[in-house]
Protein backbone atom coordinates (compact mmCIF):
# COMPACT_ATOMS: atom_id res chain seq x y z
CA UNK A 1 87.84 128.37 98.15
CA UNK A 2 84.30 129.51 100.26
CA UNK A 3 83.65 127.93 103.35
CA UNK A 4 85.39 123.72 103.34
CA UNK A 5 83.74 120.93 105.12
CA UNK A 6 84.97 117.98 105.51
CA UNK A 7 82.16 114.91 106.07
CA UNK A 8 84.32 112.32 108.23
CA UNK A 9 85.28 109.25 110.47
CA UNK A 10 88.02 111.05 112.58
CA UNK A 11 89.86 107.23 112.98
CA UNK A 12 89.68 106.68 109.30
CA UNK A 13 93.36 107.37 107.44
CA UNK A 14 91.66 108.64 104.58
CA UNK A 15 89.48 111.23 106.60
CA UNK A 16 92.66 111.70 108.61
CA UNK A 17 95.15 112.83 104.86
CA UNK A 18 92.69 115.42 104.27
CA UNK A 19 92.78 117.35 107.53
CA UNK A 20 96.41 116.97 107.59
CA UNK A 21 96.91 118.25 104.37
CA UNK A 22 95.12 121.13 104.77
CA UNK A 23 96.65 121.67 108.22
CA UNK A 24 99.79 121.69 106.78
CA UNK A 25 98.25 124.22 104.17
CA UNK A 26 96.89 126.31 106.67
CA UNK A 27 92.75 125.96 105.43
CA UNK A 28 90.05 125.93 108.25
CA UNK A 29 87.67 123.36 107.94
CA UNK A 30 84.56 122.54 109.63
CA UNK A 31 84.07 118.85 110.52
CA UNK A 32 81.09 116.78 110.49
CA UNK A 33 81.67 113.81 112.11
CA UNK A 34 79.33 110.32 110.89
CA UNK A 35 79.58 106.63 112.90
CA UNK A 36 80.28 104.58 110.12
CA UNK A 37 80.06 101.79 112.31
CA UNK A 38 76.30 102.60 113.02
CA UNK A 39 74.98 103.00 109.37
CA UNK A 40 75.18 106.81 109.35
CA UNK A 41 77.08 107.06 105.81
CA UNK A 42 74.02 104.68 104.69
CA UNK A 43 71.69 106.80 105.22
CA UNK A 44 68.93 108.29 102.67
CA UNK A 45 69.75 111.87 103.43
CA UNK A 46 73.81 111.02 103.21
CA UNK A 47 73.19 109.02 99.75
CA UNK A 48 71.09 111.64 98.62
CA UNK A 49 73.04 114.59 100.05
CA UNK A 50 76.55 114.08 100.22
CA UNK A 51 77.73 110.97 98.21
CA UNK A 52 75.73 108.21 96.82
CA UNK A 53 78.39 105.80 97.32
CA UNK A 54 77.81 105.67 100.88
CA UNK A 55 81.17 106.39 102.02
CA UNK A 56 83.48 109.57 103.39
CA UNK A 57 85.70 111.62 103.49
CA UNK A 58 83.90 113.66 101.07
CA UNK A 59 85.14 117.07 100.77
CA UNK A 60 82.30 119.67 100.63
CA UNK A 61 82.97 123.21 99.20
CA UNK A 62 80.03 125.06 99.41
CA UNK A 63 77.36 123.38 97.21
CA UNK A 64 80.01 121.06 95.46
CA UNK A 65 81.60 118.01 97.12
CA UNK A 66 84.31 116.11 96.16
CA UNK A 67 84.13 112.59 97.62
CA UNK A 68 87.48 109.85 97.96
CA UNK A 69 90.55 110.88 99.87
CA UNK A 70 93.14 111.98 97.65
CA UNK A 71 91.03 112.99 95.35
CA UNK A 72 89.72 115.90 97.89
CA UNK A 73 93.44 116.04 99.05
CA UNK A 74 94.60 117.07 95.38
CA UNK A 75 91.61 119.53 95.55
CA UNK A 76 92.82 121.39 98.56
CA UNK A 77 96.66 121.35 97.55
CA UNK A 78 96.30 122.79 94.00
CA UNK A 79 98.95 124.96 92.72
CA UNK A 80 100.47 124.83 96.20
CA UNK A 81 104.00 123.28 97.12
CA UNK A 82 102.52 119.62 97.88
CA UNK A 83 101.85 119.49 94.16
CA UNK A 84 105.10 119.37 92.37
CA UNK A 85 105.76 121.93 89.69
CA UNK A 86 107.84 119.79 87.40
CA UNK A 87 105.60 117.35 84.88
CA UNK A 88 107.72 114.11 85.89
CA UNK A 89 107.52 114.53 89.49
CA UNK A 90 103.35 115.32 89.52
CA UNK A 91 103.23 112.59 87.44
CA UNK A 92 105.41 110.34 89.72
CA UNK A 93 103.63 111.87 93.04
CA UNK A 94 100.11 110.41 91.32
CA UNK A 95 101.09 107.08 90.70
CA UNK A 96 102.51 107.12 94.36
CA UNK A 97 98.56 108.04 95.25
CA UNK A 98 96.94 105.50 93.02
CA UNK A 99 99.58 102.40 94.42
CA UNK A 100 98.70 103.90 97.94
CA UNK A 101 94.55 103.25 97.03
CA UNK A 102 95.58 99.90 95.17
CA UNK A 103 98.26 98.18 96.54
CA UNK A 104 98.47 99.77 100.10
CA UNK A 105 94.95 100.84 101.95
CA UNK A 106 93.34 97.67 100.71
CA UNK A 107 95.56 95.58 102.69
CA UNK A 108 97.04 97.91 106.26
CA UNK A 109 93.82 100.15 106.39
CA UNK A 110 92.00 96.95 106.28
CA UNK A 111 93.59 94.80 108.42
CA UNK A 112 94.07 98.24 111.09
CA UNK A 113 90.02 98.10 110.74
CA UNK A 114 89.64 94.21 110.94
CA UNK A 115 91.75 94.14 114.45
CA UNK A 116 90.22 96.94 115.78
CA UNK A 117 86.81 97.61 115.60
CA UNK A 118 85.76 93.91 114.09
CA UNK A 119 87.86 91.99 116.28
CA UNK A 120 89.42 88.77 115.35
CA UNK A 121 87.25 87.10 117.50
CA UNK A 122 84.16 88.19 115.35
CA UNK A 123 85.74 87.64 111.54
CA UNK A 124 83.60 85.65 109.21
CA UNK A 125 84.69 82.73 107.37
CA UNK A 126 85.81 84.99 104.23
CA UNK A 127 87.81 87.64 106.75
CA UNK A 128 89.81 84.60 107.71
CA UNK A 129 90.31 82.99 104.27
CA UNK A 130 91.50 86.78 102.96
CA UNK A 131 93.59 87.34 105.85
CA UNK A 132 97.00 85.57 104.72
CA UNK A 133 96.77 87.26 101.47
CA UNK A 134 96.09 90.36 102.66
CA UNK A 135 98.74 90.15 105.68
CA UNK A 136 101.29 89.05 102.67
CA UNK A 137 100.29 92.01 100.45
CA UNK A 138 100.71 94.73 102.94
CA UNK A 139 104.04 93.50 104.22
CA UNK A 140 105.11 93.54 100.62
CA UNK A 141 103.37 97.47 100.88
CA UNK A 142 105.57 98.02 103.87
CA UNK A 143 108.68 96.75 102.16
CA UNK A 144 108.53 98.44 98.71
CA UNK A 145 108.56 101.86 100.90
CA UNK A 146 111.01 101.16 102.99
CA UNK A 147 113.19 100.29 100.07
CA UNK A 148 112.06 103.47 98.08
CA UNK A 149 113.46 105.77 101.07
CA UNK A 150 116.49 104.04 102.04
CA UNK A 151 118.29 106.50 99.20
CA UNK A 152 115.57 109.43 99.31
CA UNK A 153 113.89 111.78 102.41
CA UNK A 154 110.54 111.54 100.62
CA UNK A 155 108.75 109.78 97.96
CA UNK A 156 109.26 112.27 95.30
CA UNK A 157 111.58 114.56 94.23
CA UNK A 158 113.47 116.43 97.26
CA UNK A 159 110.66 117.74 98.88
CA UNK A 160 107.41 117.34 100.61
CA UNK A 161 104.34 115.85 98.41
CA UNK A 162 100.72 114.80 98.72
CA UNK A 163 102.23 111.07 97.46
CA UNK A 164 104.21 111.66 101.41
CA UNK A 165 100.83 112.46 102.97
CA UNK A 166 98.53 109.76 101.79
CA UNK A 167 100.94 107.17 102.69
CA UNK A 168 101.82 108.59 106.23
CA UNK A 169 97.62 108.12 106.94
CA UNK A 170 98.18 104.40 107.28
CA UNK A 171 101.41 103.81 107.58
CA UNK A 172 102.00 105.61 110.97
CA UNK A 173 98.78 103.39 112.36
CA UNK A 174 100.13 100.30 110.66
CA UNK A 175 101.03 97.89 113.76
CA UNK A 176 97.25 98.43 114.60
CA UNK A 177 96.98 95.55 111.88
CA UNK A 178 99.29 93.49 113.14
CA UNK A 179 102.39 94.99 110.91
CA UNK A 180 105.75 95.44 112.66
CA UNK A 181 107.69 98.54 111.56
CA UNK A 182 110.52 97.40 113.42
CA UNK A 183 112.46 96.11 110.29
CA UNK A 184 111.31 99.12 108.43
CA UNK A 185 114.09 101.85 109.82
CA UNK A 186 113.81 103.63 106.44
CA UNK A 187 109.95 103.90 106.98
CA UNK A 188 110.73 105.15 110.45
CA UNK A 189 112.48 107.53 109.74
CA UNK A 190 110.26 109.16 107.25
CA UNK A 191 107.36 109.21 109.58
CA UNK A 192 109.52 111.17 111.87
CA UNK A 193 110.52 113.16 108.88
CA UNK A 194 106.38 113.95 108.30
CA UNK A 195 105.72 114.67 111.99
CA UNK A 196 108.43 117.18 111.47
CA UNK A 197 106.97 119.36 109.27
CA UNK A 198 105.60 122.93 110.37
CA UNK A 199 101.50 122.48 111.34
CA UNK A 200 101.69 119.12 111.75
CA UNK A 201 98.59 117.79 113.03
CA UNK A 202 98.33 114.00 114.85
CA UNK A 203 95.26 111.83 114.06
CA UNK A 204 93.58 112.17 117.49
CA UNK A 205 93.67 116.04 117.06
């Protein structure tokens, strides 16, 4: 790989799983850091530049750029042990990463962001009418992974994977949406598990 930058929010979860995994992998990578909140991922030069979907992280290595999460994530761990060698187990670690963009960040990352940078105060008519459903469908989120690890230390196989990774993003921040991990000891204890592991970085870093 030349020279990696990563185009980010540093509070975003999904800007967040791609500096940890390549902390954990040992890559440098230079961070450029846009306000979502003030339009800069709007821009003309971003669309035109960096992604014309208007959104990060997007992965940049040198005049290529890979934009969405674990997408850029599977990118940096290629061929290394967060991919799993054995056919069922990759297999099993991507469907963990496409539930995590489907069923999961729809509902925690978007509460996490509807608490705390919208406010509840300021939600529109729609926020409110979505809320319920989306409160419902994250808690299911939560459950379903706490059940998965009851029996198992990570999500697939007996080690480590990317699938571990891209769920820690949001989980770890989930009670800034309003979820309770309390009743989630199997969830617990994996995120312990995750902030564990050699060159672990936190969020804030």
């Amino acid at each position: 790989m030349s020279d990696l930058v990563l185009h980010e929010y540093a509070a975003s979860g999904n800007c967040y799983k791609v500096r940890l995994t390549a902390a954990l992998l040992g890559l440098a990578l230079e961070r450029r850091e846009y306000d979502i909140m003030a339009g800069e991922t709007r821009t003309a030069d971003f669309l035109a530049n960096v992604n014309a979907n208007g959104r990060i992280p997007v992965l940049q290595d040198g005049a290529r750029f890979i934009p969405e999460s674990n997408a850029a994530c599977c990118y940096l761990a290629d061929s290394t042990w967060l991919i799993p060698e054995d056919r069922f187990d990759r297999a099993d670690m991507l469907r963990w990463l496409f539930w995590e963009q489907y069923n999961h960040e729809p509902n925690v990352a978007t509460l996490r962001f509807w608490h705390g940078w919208i406010g509840e105060a300021n939600w529109s008519e729609l926020q409110r009418a979505q809320f319920p459903a989306k409160k419902a469908a994250g808690e299911a989120a939560l459950a379903l992974l706490d059940e998965h690890l009851a029996t198992r230390d990570w999500l697939v196989g007996d080690s480590v994977t990317l699938a571990d990774i891209a769920l820690y993003a949001y989980t770890h921040v989930a009670e800034g949406g309003g979820f309770s991990l309390t009743d989630r000891p199997a969830v617990r204890a994996w995120l312990k598990r995750v902030e564990a592991l050699p060159d672990y970085v936190p969020m804030d870093a």
